[in-house]
PDB file of N, CA and C in Angstrom:
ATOM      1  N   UNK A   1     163.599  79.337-149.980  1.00  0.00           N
ATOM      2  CA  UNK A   1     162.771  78.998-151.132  1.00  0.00           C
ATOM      3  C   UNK A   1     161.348  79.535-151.015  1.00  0.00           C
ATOM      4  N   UNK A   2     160.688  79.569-149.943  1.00  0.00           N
ATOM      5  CA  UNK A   2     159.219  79.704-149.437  1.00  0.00           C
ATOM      6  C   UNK A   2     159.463  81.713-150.147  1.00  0.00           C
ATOM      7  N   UNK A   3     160.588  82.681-150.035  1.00  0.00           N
ATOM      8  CA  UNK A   3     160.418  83.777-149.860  1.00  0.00           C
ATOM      9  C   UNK A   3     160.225  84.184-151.243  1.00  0.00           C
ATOM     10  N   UNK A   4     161.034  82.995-152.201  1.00  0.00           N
ATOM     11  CA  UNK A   4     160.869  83.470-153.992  1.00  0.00           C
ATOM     12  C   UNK A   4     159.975  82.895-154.598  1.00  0.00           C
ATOM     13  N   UNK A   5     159.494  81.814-153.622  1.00  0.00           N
ATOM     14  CA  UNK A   5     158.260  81.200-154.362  1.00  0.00           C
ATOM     15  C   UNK A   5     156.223  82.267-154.226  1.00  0.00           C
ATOM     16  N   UNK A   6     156.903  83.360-152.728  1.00  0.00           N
ATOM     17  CA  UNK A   6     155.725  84.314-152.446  1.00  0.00           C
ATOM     18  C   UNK A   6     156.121  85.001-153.779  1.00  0.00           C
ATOM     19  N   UNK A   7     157.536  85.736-153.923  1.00  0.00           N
ATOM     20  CA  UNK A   7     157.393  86.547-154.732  1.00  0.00           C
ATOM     21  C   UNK A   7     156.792  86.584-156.499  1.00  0.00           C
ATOM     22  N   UNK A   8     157.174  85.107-156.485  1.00  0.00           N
ATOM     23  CA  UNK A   8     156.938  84.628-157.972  1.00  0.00           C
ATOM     24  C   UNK A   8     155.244  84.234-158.280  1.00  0.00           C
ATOM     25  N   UNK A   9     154.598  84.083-156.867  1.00  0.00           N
ATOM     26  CA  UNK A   9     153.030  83.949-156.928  1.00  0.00           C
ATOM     27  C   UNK A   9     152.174  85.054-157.124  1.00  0.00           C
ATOM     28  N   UNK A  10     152.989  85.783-156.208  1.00  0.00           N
ATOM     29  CA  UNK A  10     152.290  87.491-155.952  1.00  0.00           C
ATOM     30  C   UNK A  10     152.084  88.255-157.310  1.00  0.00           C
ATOM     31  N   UNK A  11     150.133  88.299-157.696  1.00  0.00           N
ATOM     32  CA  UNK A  11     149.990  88.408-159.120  1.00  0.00           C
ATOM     33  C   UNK A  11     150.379  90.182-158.876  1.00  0.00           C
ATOM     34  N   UNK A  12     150.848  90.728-158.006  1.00  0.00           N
ATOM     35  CA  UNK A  12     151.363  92.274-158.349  1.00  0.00           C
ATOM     36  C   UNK A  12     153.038  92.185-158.426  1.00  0.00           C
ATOM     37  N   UNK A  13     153.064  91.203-157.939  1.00  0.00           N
ATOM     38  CA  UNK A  13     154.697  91.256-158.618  1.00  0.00           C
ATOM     39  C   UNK A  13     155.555  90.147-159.320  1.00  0.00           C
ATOM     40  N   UNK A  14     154.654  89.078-160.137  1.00  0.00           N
ATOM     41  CA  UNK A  14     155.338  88.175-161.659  1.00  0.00           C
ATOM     42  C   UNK A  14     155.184  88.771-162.285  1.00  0.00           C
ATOM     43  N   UNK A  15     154.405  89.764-162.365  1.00  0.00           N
ATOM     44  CA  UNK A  15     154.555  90.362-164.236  1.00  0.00           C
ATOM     45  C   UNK A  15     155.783  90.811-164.339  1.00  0.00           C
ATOM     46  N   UNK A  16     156.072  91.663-163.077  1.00  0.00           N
ATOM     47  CA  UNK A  16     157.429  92.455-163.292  1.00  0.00           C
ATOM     48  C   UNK A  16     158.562  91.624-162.722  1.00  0.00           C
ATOM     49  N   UNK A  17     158.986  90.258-162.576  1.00  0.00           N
ATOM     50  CA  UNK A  17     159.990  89.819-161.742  1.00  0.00           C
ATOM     51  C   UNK A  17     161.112  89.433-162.441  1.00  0.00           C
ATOM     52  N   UNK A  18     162.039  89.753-161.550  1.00  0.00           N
ATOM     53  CA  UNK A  18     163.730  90.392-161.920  1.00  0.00           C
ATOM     54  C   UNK A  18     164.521  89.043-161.996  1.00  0.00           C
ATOM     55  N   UNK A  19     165.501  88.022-162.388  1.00  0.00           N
ATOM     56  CA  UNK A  19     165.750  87.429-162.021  1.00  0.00           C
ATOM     57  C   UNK A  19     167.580  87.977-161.669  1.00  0.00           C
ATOM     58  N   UNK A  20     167.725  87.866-160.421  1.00  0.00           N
ATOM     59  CA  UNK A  20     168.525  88.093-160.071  1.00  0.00           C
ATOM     60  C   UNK A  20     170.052  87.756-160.742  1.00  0.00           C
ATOM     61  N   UNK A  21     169.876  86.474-160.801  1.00  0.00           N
ATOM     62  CA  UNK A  21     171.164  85.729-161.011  1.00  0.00           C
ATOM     63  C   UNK A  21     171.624  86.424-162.732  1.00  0.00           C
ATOM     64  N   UNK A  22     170.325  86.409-163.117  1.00  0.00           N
ATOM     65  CA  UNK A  22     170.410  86.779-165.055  1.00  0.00           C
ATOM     66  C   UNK A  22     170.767  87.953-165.326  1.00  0.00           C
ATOM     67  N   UNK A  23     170.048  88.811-164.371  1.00  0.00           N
ATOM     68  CA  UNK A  23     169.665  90.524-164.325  1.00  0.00           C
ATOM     69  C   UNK A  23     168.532  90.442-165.633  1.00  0.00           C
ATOM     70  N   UNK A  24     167.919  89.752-165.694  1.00  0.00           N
ATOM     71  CA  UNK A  24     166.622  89.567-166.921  1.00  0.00           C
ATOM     72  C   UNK A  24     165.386  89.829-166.078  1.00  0.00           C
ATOM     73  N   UNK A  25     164.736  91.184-166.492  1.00  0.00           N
ATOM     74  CA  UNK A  25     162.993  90.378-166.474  1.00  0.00           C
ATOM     75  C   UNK A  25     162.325  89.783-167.311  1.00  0.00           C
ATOM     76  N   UNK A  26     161.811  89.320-166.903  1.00  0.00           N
ATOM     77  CA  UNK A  26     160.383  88.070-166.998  1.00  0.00           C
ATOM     78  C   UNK A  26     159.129  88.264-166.554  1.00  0.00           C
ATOM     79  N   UNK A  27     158.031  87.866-167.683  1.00  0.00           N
ATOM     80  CA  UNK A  27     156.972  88.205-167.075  1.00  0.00           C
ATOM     81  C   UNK A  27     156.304  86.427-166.639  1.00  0.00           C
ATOM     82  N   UNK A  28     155.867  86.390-165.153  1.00  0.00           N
ATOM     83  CA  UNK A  28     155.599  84.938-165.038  1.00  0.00           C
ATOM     84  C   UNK A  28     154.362  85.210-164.850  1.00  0.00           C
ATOM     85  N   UNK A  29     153.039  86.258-165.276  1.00  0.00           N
ATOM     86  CA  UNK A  29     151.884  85.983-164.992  1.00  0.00           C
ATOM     87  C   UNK A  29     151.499  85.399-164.986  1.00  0.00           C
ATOM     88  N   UNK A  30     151.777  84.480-166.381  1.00  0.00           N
ATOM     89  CA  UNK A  30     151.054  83.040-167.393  1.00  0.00           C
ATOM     90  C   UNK A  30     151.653  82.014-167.151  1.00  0.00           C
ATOM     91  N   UNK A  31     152.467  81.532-166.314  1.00  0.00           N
ATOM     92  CA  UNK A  31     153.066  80.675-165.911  1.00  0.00           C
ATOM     93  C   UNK A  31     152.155  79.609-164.693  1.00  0.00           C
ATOM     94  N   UNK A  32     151.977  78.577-165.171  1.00  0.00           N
ATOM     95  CA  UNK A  32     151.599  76.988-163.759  1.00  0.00           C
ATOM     96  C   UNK A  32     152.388  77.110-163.740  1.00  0.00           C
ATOM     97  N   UNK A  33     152.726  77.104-162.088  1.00  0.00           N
ATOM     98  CA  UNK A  33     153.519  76.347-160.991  1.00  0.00           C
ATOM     99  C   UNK A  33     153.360  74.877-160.593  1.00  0.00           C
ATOM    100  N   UNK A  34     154.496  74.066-160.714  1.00  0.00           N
ATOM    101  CA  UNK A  34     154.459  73.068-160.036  1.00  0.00           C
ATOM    102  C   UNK A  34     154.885  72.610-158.828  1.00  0.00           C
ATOM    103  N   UNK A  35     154.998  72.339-157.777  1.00  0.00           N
ATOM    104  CA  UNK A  35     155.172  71.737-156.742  1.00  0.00           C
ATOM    105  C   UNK A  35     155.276  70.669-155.941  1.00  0.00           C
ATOM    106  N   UNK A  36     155.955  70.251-155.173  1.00  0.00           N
ATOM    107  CA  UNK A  36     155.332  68.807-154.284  1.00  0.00           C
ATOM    108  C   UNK A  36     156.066  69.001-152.851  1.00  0.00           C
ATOM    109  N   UNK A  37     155.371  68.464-152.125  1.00  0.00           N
ATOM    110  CA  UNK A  37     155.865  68.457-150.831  1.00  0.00           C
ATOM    111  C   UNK A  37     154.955  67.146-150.048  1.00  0.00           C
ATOM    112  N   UNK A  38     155.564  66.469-148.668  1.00  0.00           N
ATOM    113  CA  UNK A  38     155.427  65.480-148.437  1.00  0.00           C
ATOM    114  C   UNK A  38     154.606  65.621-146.993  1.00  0.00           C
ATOM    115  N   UNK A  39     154.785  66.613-146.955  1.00  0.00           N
ATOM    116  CA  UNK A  39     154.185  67.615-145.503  1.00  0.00           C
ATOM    117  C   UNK A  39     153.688  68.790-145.393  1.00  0.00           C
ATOM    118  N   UNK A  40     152.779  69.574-145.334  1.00  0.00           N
ATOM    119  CA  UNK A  40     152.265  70.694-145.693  1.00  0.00           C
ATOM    120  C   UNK A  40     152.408  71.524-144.399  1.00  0.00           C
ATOM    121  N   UNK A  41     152.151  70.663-143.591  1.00  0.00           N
ATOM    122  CA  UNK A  41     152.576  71.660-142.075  1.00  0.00           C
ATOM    123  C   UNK A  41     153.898  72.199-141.950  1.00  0.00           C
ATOM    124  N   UNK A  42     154.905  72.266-143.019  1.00  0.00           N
ATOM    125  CA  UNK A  42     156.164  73.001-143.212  1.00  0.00           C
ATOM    126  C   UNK A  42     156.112  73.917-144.341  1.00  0.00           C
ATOM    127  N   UNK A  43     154.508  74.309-144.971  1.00  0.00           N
ATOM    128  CA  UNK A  43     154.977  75.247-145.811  1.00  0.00           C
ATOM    129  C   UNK A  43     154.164  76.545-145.044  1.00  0.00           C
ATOM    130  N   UNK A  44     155.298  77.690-145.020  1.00  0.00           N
ATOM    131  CA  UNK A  44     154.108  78.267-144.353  1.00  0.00           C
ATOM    132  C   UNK A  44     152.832  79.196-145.085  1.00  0.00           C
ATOM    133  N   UNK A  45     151.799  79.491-144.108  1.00  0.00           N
ATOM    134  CA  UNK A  45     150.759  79.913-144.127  1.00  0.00           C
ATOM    135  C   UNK A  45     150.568  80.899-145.496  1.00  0.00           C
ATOM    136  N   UNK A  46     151.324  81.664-145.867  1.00  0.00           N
ATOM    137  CA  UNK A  46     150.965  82.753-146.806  1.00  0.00           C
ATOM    138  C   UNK A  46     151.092  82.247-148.219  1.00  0.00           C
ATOM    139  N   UNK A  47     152.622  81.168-148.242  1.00  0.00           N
ATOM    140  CA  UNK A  47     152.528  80.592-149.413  1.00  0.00           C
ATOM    141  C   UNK A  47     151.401  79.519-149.744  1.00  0.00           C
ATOM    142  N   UNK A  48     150.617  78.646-148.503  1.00  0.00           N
ATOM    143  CA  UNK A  48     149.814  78.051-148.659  1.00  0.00           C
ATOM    144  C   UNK A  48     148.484  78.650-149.311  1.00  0.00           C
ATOM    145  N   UNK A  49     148.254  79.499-148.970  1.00  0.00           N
ATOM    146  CA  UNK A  49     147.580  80.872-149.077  1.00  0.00           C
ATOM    147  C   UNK A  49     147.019  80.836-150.946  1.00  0.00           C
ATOM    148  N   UNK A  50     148.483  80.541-151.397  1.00  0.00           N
ATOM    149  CA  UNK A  50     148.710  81.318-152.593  1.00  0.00           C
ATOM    150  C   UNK A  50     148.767  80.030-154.051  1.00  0.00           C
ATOM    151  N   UNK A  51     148.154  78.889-152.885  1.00  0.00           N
ATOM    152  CA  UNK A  51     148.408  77.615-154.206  1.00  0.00           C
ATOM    153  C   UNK A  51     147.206  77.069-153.780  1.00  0.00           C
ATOM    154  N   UNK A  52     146.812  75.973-155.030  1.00  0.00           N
ATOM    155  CA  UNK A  52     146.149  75.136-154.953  1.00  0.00           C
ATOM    156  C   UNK A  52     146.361  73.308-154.169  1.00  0.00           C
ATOM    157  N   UNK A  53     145.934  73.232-153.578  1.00  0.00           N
ATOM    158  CA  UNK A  53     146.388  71.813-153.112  1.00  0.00           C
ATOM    159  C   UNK A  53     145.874  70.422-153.665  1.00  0.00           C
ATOM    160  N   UNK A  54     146.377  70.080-154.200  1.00  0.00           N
ATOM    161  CA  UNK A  54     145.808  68.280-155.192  1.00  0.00           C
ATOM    162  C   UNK A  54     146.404  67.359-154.160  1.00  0.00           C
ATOM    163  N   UNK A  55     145.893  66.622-153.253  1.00  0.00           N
ATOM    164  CA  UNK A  55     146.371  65.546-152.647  1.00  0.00           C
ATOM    165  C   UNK A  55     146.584  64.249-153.486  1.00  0.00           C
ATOM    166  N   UNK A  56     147.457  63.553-153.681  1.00  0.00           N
ATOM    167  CA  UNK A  56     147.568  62.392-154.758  1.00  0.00           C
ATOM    168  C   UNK A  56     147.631  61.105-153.459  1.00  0.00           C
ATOM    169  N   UNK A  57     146.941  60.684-153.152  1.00  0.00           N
ATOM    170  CA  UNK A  57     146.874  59.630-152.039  1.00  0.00           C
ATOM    171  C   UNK A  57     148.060  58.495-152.504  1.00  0.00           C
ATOM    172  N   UNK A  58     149.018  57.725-151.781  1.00  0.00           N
ATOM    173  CA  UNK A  58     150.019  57.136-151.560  1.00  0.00           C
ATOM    174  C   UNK A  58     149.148  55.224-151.624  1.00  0.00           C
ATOM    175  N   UNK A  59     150.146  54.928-151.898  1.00  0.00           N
ATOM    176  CA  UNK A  59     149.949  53.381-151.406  1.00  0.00           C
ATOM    177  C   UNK A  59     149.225  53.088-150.267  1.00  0.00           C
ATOM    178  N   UNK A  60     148.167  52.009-149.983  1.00  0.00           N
ATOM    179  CA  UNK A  60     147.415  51.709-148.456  1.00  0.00           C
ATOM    180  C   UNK A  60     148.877  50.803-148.033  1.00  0.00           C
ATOM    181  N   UNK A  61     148.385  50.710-146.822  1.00  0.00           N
ATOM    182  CA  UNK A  61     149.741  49.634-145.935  1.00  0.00           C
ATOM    183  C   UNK A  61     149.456  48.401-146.633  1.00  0.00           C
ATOM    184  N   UNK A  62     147.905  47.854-146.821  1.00  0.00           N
ATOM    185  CA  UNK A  62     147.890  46.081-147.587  1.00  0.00           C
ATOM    186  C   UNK A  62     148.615  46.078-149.005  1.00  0.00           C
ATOM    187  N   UNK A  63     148.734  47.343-149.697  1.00  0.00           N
ATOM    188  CA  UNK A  63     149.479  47.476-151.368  1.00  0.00           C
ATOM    189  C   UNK A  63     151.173  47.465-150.742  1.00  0.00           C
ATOM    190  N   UNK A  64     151.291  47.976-149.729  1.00  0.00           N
ATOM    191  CA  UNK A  64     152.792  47.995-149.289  1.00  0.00           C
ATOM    192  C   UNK A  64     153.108  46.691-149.235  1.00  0.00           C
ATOM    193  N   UNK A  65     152.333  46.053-148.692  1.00  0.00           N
ATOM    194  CA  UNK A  65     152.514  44.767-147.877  1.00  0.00           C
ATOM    195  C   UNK A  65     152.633  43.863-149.206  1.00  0.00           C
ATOM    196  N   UNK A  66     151.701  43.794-149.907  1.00  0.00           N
ATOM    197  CA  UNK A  66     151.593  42.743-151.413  1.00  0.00           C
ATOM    198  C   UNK A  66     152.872  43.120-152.392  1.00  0.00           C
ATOM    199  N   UNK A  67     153.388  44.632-152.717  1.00  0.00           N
ATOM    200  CA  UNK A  67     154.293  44.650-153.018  1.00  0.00           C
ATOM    201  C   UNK A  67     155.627  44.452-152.862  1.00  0.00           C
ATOM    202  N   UNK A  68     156.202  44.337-151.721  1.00  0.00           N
ATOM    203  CA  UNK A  68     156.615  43.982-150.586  1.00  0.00           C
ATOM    204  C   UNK A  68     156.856  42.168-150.578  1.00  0.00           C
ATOM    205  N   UNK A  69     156.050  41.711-150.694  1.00  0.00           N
ATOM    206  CA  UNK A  69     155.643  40.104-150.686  1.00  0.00           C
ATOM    207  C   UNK A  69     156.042  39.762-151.774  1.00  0.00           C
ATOM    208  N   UNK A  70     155.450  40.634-152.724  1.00  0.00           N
ATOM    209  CA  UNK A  70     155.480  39.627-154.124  1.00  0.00           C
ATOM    210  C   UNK A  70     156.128  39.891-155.210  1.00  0.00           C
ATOM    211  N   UNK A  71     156.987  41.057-155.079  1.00  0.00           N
ATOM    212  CA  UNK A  71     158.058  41.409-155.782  1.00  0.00           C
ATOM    213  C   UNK A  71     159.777  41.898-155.292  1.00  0.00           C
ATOM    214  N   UNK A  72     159.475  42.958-154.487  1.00  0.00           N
ATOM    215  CA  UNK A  72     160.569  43.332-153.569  1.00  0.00           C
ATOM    216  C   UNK A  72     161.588  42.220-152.645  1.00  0.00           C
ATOM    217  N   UNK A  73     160.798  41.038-151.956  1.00  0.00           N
ATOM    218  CA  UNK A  73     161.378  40.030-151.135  1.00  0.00           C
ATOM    219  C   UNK A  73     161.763  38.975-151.971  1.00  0.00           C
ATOM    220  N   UNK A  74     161.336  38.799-153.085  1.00  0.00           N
ATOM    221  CA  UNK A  74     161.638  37.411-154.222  1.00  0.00           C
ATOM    222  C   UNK A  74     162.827  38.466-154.803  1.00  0.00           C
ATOM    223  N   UNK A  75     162.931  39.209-155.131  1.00  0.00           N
ATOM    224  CA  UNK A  75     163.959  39.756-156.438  1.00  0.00           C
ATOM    225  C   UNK A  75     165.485  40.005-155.218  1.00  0.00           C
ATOM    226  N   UNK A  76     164.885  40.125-154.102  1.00  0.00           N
ATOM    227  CA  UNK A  76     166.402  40.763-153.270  1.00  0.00           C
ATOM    228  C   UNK A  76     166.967  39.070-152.912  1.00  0.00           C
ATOM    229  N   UNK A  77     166.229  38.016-152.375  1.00  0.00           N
ATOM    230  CA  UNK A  77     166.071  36.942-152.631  1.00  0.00           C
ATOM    231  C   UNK A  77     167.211  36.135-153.622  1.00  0.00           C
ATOM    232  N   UNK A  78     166.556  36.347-154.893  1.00  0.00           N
ATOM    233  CA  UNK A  78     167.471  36.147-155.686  1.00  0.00           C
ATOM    234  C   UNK A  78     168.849  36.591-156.253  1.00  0.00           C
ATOM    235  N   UNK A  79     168.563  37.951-155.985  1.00  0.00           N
ATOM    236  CA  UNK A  79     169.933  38.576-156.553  1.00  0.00           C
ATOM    237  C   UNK A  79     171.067  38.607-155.089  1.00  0.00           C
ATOM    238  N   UNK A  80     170.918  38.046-153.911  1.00  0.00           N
ATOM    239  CA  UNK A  80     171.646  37.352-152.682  1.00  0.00           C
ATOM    240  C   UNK A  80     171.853  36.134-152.813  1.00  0.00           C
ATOM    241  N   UNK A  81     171.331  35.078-153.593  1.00  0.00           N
ATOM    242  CA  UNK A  81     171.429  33.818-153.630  1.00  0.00           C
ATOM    243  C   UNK A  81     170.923  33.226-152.543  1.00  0.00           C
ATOM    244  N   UNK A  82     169.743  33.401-151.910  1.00  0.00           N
ATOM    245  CA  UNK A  82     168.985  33.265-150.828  1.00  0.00           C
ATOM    246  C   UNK A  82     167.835  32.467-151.351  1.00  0.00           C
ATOM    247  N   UNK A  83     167.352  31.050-150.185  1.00  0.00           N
ATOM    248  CA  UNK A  83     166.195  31.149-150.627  1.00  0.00           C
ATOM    249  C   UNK A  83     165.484  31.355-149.374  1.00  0.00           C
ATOM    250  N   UNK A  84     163.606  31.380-149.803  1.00  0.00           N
ATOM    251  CA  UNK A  84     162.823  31.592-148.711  1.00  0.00           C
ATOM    252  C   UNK A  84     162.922  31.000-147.880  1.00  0.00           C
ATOM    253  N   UNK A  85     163.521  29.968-147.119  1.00  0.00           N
ATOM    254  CA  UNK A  85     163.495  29.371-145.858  1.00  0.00           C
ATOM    255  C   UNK A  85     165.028  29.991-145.314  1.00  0.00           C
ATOM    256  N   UNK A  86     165.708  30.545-146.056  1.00  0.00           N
ATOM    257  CA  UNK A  86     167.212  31.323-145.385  1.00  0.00           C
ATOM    258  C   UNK A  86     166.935  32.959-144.882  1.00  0.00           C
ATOM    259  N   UNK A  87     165.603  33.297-145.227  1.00  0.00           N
ATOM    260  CA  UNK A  87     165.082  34.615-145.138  1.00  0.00           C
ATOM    261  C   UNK A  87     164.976  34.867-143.217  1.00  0.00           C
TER     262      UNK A  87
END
């Protein structure tokens, strides 16, 4: 994936890119890319190179913890026929 995602960035070669499977070109100059990944130390260096990075920060551990508490443990709870002192 990392080798079609260089090719499809590389502004000397989307204008002209082939799609294999179609036998169609396409021009992707004008095209956003979207992406996500959960680890960046697995994409490598050149494609990193070639994007922008938006970090979207995750839940803190105390939002884990409250969600966790106050919805997740009551609803599994109930739908087991459990109550909090059988937990």
């Amino acid at each position: 994936p990392a080798a079609a995602l260089l090719e499809v960035l590389d502004p000397e070669q989307n204008s002209t890119f082939t799609d294999h499977y179609l036998n169609l070109p396409f021009d992707l100059s004008s095209i956003v890319f979207v992406a996500t990944a959960n680890n960046l130390e697995t994409i490598p260096a050149p494609l990193l190179d070639r994007m922008e990075i938006i970090e979207l920060p995750g839940y803190t551990r105390d939002e884990k913890v409250a969600i966790g508490t106050d919805y997740i443990v009551p609803r599994q709870l109930e739908r087991h026929g459990l109550t909090p002192s059988e937990l």
